[in-house]
N, C-alpha and C. Protein backbone atom coordinates (compact mmCIF):
# COMPACT_ATOMS: atom_id res chain seq x y z
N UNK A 1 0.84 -1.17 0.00
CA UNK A 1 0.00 0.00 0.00
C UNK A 1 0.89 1.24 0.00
N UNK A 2 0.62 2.28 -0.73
CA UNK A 2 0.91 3.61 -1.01
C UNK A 2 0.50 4.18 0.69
N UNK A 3 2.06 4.79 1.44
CA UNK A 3 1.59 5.31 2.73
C UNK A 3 0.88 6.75 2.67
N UNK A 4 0.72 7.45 1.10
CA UNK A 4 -0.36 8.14 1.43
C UNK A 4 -1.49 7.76 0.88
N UNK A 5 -1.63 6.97 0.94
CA UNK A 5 -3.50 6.26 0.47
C UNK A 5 -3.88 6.03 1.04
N UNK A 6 -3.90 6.26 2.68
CA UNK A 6 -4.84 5.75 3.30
C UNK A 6 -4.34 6.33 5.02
N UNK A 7 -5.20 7.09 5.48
CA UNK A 7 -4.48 7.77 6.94
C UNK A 7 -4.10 7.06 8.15
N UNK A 8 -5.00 5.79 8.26
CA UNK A 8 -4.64 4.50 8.92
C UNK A 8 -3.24 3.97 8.59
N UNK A 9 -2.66 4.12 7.20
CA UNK A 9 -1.42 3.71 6.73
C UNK A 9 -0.37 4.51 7.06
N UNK A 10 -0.50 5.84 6.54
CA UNK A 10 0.03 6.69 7.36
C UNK A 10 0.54 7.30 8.37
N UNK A 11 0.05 6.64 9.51
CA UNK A 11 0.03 6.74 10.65
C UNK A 11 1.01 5.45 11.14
N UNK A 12 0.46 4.37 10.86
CA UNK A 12 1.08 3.23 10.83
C UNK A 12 2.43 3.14 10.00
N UNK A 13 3.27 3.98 9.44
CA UNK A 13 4.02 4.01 8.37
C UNK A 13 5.15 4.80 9.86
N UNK A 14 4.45 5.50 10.04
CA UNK A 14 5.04 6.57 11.14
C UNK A 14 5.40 6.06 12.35
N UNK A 15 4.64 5.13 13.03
CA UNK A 15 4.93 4.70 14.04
C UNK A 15 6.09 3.54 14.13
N UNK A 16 6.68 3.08 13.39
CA UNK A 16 7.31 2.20 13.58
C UNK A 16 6.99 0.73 13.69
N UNK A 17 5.86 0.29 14.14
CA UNK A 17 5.41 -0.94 14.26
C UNK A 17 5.66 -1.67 12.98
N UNK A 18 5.59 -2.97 13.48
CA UNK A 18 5.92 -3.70 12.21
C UNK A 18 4.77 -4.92 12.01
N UNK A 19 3.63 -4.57 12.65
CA UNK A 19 2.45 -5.38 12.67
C UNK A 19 1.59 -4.57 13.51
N UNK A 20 -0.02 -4.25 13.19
CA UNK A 20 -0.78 -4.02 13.93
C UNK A 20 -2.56 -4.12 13.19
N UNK A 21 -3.06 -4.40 14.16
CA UNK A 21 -4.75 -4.58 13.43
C UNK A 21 -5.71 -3.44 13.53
N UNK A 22 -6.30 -3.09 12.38
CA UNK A 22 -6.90 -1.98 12.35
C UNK A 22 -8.27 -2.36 12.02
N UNK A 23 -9.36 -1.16 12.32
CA UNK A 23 -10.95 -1.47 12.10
C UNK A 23 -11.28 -0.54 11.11
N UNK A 24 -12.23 -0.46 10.16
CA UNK A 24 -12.62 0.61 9.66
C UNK A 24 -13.65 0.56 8.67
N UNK A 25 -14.81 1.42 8.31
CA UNK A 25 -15.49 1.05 7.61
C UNK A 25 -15.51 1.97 6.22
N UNK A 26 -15.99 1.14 4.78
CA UNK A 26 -15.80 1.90 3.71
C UNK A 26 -16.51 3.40 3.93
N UNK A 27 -15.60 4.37 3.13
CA UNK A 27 -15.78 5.94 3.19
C UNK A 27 -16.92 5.97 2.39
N UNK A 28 -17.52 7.17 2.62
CA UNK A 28 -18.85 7.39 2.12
C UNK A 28 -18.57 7.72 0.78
N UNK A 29 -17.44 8.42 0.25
CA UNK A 29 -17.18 8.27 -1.06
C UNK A 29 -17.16 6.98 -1.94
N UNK A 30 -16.82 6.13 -1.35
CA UNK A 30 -16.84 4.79 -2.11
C UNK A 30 -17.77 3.99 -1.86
N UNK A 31 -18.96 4.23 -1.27
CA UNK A 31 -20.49 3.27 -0.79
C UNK A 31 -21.04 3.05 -2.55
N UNK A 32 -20.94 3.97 -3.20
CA UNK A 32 -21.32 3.04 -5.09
C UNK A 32 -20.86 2.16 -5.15
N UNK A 33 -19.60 1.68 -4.50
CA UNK A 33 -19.19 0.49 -5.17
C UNK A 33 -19.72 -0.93 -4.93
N UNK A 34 -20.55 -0.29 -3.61
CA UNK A 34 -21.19 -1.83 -2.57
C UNK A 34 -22.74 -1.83 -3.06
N UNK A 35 -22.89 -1.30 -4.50
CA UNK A 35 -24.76 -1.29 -4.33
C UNK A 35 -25.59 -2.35 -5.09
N UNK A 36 -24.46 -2.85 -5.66
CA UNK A 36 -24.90 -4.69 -5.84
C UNK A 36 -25.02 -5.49 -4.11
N UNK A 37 -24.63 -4.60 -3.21
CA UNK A 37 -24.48 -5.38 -1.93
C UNK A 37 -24.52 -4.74 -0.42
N UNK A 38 -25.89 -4.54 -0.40
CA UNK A 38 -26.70 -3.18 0.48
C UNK A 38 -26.47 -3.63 1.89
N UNK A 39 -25.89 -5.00 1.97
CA UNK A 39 -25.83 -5.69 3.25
C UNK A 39 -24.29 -5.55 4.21
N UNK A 40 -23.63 -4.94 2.85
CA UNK A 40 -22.10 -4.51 3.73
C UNK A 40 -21.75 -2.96 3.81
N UNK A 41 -23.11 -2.27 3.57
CA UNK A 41 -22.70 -0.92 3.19
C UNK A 41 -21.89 -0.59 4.70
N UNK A 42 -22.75 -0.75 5.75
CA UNK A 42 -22.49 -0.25 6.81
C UNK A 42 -21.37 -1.60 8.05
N UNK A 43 -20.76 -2.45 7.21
CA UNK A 43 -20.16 -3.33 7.85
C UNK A 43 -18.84 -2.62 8.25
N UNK A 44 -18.05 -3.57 9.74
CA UNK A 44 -17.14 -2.97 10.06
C UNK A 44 -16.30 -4.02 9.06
N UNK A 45 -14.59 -3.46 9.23
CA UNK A 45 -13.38 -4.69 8.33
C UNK A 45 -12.43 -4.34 9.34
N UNK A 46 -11.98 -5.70 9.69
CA UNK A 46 -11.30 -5.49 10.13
C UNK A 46 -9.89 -6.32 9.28
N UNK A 47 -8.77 -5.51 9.73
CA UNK A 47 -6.99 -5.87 8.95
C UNK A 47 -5.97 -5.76 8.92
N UNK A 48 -5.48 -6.22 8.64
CA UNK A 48 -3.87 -6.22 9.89
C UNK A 48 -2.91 -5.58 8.73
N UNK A 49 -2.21 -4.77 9.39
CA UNK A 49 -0.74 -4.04 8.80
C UNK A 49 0.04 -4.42 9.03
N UNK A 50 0.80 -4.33 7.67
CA UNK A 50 2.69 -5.59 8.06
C UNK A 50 3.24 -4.51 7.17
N UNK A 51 4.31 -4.24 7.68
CA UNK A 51 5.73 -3.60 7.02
C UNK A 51 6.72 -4.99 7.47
N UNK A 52 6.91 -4.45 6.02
CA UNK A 52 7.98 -6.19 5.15
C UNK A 52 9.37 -5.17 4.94
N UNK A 53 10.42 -5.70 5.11
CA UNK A 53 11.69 -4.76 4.81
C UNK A 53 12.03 -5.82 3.16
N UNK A 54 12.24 -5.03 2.36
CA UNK A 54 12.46 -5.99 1.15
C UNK A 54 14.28 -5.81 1.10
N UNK A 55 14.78 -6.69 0.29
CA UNK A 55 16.24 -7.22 0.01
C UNK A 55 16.75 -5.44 -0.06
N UNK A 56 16.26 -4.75 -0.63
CA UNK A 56 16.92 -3.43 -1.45
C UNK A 56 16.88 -2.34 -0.11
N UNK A 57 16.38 -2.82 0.94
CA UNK A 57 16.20 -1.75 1.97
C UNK A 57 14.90 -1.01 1.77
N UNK A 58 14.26 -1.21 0.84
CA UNK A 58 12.33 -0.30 1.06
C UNK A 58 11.98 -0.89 1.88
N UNK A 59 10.61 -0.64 2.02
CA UNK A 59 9.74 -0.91 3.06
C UNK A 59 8.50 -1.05 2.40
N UNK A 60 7.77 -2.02 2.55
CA UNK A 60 6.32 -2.19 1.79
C UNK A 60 5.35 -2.40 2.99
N UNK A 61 4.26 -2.06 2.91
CA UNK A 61 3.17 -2.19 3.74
C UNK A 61 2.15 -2.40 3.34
N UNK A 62 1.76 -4.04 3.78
CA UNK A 62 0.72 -4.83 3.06
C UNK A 62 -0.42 -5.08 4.44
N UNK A 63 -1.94 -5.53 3.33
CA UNK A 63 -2.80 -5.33 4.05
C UNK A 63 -3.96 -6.59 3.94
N UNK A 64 -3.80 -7.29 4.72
CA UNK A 64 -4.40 -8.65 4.81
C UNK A 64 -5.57 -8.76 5.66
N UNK A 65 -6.16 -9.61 4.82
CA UNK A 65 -7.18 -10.24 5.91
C UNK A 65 -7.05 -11.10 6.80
N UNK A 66 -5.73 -11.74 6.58
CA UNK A 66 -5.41 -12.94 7.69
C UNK A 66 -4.45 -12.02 9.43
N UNK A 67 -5.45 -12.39 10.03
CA UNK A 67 -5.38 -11.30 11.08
C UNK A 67 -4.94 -11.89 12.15
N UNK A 68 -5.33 -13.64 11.99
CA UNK A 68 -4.70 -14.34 13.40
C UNK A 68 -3.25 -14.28 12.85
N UNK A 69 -2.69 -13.68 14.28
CA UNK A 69 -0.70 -13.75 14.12
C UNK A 69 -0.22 -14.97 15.18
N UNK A 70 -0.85 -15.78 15.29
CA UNK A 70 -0.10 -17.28 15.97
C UNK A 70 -0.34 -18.01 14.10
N UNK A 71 -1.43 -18.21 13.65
CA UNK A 71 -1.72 -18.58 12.57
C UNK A 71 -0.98 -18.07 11.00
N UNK A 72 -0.64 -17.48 11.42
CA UNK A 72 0.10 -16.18 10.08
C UNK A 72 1.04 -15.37 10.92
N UNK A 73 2.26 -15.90 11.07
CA UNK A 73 2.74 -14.95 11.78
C UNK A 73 3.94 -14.20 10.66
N UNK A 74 4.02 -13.19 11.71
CA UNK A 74 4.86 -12.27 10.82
C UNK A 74 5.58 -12.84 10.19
N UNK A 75 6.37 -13.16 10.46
CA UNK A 75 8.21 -13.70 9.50
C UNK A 75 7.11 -14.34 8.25
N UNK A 76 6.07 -14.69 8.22
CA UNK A 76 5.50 -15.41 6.53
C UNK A 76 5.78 -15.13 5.86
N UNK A 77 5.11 -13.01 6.04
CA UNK A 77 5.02 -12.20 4.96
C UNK A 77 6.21 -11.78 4.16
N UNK A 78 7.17 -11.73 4.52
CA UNK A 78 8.39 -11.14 3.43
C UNK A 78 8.13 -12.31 2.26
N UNK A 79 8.58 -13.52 2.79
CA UNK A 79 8.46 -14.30 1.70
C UNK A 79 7.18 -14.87 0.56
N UNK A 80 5.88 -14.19 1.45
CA UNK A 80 4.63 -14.30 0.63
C UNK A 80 4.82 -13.06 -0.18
N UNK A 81 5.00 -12.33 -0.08
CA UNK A 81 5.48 -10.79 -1.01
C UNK A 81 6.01 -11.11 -2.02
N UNK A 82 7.03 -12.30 -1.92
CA UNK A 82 8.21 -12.37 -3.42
C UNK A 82 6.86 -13.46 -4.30
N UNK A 83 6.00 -13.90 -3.78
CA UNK A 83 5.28 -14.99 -4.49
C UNK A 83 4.29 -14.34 -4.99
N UNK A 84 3.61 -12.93 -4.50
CA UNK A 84 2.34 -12.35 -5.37
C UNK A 84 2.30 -12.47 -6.89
């Protein structure tokens, strides 16, 4: 994710963490996109933030639905990154 696309990211980009779970529901600007599906307009999401350090020294910050971290734990993601 682009750390300015999103202020939750942003923030999270800033803090240093290198995993954390966030809640949030779609912006009222983007509710057209759910109107085949009137039943999630107002749903919460919840999703976890990972900053991955890649080989070159960047930093990527990916955004999953897999939220249990005993189940998915961190160290996965670098190497699920090289497989997208």
């Amino acid at each position: 994710m682009k750390e300015d696309w999103w202020l939750e990211v942003k923030k999270f980009s800033e803090s240093g963490a290198r995993e954390k779970i966030v809640t949030f529901k779609l912006p009222s600007k983007d509710r057209d996109k759910l109107k085949d599906f009137p039943g999630m307009m107002n749903q919460t999401i919840r999703c976890r933030l990972i900053r991955v350090e890649l080989e070159n020294g960047e930093k990527e910050i990916l955004c999953t639905s897999l939220i249990n971290q005993k189940k998915y734990p961190y160290e996965d993601f670098a190497g699920l990154y090289h497989c997208r």
